[in-house]
N, C-alpha and C. Protein backbone atom coordinates (compact mmCIF):
# COMPACT_ATOMS: atom_id res chain seq x y z
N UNK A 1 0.83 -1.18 0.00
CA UNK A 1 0.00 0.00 0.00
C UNK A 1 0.88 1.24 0.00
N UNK A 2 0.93 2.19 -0.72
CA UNK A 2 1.26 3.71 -1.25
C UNK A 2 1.31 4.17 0.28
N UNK A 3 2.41 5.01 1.37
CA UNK A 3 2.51 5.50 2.27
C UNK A 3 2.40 4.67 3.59
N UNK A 4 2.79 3.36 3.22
CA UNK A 4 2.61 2.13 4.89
C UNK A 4 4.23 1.98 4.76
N UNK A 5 4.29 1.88 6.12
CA UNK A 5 5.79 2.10 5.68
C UNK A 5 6.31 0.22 6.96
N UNK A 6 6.86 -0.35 7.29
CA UNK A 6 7.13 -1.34 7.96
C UNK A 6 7.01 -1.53 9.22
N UNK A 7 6.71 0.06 9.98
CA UNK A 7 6.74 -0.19 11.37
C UNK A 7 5.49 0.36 11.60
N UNK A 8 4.90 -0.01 12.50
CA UNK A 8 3.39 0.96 12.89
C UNK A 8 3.38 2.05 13.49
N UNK A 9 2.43 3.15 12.86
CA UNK A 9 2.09 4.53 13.50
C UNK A 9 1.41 3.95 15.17
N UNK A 10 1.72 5.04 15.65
CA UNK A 10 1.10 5.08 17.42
C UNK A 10 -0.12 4.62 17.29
N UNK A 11 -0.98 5.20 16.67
CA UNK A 11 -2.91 4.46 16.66
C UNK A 11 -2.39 3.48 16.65
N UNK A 12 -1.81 2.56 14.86
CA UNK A 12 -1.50 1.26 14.72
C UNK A 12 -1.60 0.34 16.09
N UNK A 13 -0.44 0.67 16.63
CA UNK A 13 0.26 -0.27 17.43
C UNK A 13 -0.89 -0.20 18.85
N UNK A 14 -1.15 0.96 19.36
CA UNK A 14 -1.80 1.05 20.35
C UNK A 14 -3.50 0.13 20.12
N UNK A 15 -3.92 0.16 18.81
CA UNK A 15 -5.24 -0.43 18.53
C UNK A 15 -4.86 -2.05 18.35
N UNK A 16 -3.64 -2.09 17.72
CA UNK A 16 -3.46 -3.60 17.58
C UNK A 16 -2.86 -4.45 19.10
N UNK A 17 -2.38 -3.73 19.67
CA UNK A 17 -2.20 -3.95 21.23
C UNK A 17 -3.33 -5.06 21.79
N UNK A 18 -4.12 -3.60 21.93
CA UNK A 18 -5.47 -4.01 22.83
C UNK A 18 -5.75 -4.96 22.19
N UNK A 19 -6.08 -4.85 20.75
CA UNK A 19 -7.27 -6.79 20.33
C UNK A 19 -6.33 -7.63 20.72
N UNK A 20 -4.90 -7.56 20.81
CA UNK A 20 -4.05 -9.16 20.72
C UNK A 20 -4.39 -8.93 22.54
N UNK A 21 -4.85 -8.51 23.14
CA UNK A 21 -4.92 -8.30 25.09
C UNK A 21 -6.55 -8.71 25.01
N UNK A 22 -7.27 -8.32 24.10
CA UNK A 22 -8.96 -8.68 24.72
C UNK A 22 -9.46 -7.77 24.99
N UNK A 23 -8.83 -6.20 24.69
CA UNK A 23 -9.96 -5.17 25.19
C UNK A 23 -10.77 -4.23 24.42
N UNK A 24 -11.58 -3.56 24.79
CA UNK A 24 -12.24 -2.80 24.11
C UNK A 24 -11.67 -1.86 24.59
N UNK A 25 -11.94 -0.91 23.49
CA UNK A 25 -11.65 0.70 24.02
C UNK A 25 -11.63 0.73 25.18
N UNK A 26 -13.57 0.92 25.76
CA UNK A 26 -13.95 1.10 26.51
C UNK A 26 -13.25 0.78 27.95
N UNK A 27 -11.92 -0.39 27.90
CA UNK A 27 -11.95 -1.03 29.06
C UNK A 27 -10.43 -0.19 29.35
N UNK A 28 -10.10 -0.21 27.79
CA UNK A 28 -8.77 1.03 27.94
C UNK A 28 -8.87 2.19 28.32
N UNK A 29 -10.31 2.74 27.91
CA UNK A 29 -10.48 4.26 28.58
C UNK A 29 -10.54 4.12 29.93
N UNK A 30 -11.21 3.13 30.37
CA UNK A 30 -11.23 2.92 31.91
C UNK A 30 -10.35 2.89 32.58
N UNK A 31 -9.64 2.51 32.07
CA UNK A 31 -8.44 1.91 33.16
C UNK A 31 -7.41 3.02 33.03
N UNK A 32 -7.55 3.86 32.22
CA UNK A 32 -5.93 4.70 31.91
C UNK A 32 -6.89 6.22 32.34
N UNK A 33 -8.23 6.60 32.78
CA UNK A 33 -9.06 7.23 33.06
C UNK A 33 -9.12 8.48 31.69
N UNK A 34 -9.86 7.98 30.53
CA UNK A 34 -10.04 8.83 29.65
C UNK A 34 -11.09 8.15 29.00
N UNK A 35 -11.95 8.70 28.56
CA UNK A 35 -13.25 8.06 27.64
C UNK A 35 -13.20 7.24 26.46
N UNK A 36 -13.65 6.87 25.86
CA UNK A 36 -13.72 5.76 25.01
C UNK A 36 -13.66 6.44 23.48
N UNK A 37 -13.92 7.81 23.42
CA UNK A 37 -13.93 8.45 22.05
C UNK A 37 -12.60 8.83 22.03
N UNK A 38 -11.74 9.04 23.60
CA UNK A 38 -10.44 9.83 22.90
C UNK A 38 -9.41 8.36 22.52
N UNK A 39 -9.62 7.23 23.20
CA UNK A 39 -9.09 5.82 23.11
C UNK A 39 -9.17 6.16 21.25
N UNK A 40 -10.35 6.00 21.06
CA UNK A 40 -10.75 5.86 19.29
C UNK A 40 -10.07 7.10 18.50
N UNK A 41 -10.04 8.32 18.88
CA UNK A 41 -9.46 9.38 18.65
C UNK A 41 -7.46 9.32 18.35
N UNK A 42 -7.21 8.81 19.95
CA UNK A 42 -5.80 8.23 19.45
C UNK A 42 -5.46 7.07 18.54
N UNK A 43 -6.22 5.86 18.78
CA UNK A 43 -5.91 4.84 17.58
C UNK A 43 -6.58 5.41 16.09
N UNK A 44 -6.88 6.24 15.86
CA UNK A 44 -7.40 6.87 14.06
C UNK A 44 -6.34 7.94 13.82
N UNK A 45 -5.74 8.35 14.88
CA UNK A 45 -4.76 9.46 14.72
C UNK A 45 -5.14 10.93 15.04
N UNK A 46 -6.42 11.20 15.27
CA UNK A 46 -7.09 12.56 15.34
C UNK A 46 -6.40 13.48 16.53
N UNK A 47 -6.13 12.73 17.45
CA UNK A 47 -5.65 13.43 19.10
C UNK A 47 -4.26 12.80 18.85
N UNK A 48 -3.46 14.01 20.10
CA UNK A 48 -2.04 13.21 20.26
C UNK A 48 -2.02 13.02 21.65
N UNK A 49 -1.62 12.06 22.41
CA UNK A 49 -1.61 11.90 23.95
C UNK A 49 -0.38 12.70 24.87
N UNK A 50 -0.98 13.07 25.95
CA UNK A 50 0.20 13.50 26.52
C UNK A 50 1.18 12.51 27.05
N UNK A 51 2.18 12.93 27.63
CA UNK A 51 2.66 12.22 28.54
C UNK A 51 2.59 11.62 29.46
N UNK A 52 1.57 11.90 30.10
CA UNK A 52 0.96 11.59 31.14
C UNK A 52 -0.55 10.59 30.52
N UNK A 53 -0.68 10.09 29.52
CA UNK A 53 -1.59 9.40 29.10
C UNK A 53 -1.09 8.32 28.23
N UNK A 54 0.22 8.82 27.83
CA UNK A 54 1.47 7.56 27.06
C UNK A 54 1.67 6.89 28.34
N UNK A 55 2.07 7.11 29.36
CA UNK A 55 2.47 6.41 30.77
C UNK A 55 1.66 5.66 31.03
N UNK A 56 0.43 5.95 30.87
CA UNK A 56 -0.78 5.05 31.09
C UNK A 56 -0.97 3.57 30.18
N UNK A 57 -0.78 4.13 28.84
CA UNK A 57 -1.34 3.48 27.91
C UNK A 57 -0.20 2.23 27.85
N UNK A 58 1.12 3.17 28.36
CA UNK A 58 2.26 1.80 28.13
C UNK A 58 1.85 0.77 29.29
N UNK A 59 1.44 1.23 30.51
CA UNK A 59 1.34 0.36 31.67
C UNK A 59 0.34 -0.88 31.14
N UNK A 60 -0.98 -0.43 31.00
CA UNK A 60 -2.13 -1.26 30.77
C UNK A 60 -1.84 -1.73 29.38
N UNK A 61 -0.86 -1.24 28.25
CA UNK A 61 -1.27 -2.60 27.10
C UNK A 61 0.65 -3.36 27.54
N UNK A 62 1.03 -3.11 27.91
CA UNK A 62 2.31 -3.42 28.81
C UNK A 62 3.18 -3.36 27.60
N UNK A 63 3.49 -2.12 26.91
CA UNK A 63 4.37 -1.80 26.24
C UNK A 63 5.68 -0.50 26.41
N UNK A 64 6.85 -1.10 26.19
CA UNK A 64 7.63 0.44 26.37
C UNK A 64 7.35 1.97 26.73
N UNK A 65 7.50 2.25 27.24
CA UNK A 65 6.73 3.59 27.21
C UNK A 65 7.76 4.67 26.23
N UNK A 66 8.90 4.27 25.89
CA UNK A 66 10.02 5.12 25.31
C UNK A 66 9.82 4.71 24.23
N UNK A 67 9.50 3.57 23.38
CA UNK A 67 9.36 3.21 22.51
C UNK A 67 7.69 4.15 21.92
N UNK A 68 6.86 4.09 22.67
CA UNK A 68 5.89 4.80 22.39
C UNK A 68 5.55 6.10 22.32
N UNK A 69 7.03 6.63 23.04
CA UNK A 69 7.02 7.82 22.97
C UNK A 69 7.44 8.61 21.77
N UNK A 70 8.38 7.66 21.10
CA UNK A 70 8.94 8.01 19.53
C UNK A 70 8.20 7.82 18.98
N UNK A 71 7.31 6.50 18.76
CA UNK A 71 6.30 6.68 17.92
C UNK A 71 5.01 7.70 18.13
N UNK A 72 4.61 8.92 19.25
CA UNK A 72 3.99 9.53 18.96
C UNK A 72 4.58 10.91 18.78
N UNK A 73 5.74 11.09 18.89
CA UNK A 73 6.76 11.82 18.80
C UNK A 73 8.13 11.55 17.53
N UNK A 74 7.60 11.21 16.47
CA UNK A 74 8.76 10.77 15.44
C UNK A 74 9.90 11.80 15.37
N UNK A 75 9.19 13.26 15.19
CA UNK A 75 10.69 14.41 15.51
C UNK A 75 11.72 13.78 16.68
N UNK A 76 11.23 13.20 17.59
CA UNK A 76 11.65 13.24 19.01
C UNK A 76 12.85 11.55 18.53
N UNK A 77 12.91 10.98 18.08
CA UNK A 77 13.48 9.67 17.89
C UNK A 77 14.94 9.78 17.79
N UNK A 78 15.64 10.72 17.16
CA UNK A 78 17.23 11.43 16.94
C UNK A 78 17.40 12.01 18.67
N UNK A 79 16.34 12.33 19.70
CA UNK A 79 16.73 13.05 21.72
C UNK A 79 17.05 11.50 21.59
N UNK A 80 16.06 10.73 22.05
CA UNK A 80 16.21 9.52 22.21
C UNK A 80 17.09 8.48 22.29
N UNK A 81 17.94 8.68 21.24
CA UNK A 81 18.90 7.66 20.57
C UNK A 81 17.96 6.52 20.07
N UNK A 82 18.87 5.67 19.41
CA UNK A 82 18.53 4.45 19.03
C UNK A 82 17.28 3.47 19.55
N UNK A 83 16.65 2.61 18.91
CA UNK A 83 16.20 2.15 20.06
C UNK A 83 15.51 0.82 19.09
N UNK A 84 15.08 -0.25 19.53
CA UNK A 84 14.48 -1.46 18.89
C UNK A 84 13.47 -0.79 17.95
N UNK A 85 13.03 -1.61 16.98
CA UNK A 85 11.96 -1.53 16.00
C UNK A 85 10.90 -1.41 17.46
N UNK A 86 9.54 -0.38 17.03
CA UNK A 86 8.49 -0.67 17.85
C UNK A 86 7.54 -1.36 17.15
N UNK A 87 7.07 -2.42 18.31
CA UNK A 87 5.78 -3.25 17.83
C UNK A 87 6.54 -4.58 17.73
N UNK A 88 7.83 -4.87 17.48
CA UNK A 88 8.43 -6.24 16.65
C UNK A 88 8.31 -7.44 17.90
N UNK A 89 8.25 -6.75 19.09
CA UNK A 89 8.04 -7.43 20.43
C UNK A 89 6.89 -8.29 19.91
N UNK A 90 5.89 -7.43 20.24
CA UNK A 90 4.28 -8.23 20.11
C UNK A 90 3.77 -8.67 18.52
N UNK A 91 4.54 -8.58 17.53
CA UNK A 91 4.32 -9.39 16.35
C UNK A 91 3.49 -8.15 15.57
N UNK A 92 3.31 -6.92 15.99
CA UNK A 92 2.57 -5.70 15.34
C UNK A 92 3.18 -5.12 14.11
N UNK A 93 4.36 -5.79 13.50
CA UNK A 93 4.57 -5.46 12.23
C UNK A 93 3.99 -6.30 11.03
């Protein structure tokens, strides 16, 4: 597909997370305390999460949180340094 590139955008990975875990939005908004439209909002790409809602999101789908932070932050990946492919853990490529 024209513009998919090998690794997954933040929605990607964060939406493909949850189904390989069993949850619905709904159970993600719950638990990370944010509603179920902004859950859907971040996995379509519309919203960007703060920091304080990446912390969350890494805890409950139990992913990197630095790793997730580049991917919602791609400028940010060169502060960072180096770092594993994200997603290659949980089979999300």
């Amino acid at each position: 597909m024209p513009g998919c590139s090998s690794q997954p955008n933040f929605g990607q990975l964060i939406r493909e997370r949850r189904r390989q875990l069993n949850l619905t939005q709904q159970e993600v908004g719950r638990r990370i305390k944010v509603s179920t439209t902004y859950i859907g909002h971040l996995e379509s790409g519309i919203r960007h999460p703060s920091d304080k809602i990446l912390t969350r999101l890494s805890e409950v789908l139990g992913l990197d949180a630095r790793e997730m932070f580049v991917l919602a932050n791609p400028w940010a990946k060169d502060l960072v340094g180096p770092s594993v492919e994200v997603g290659q853990e949980f089979g999300l490529r």
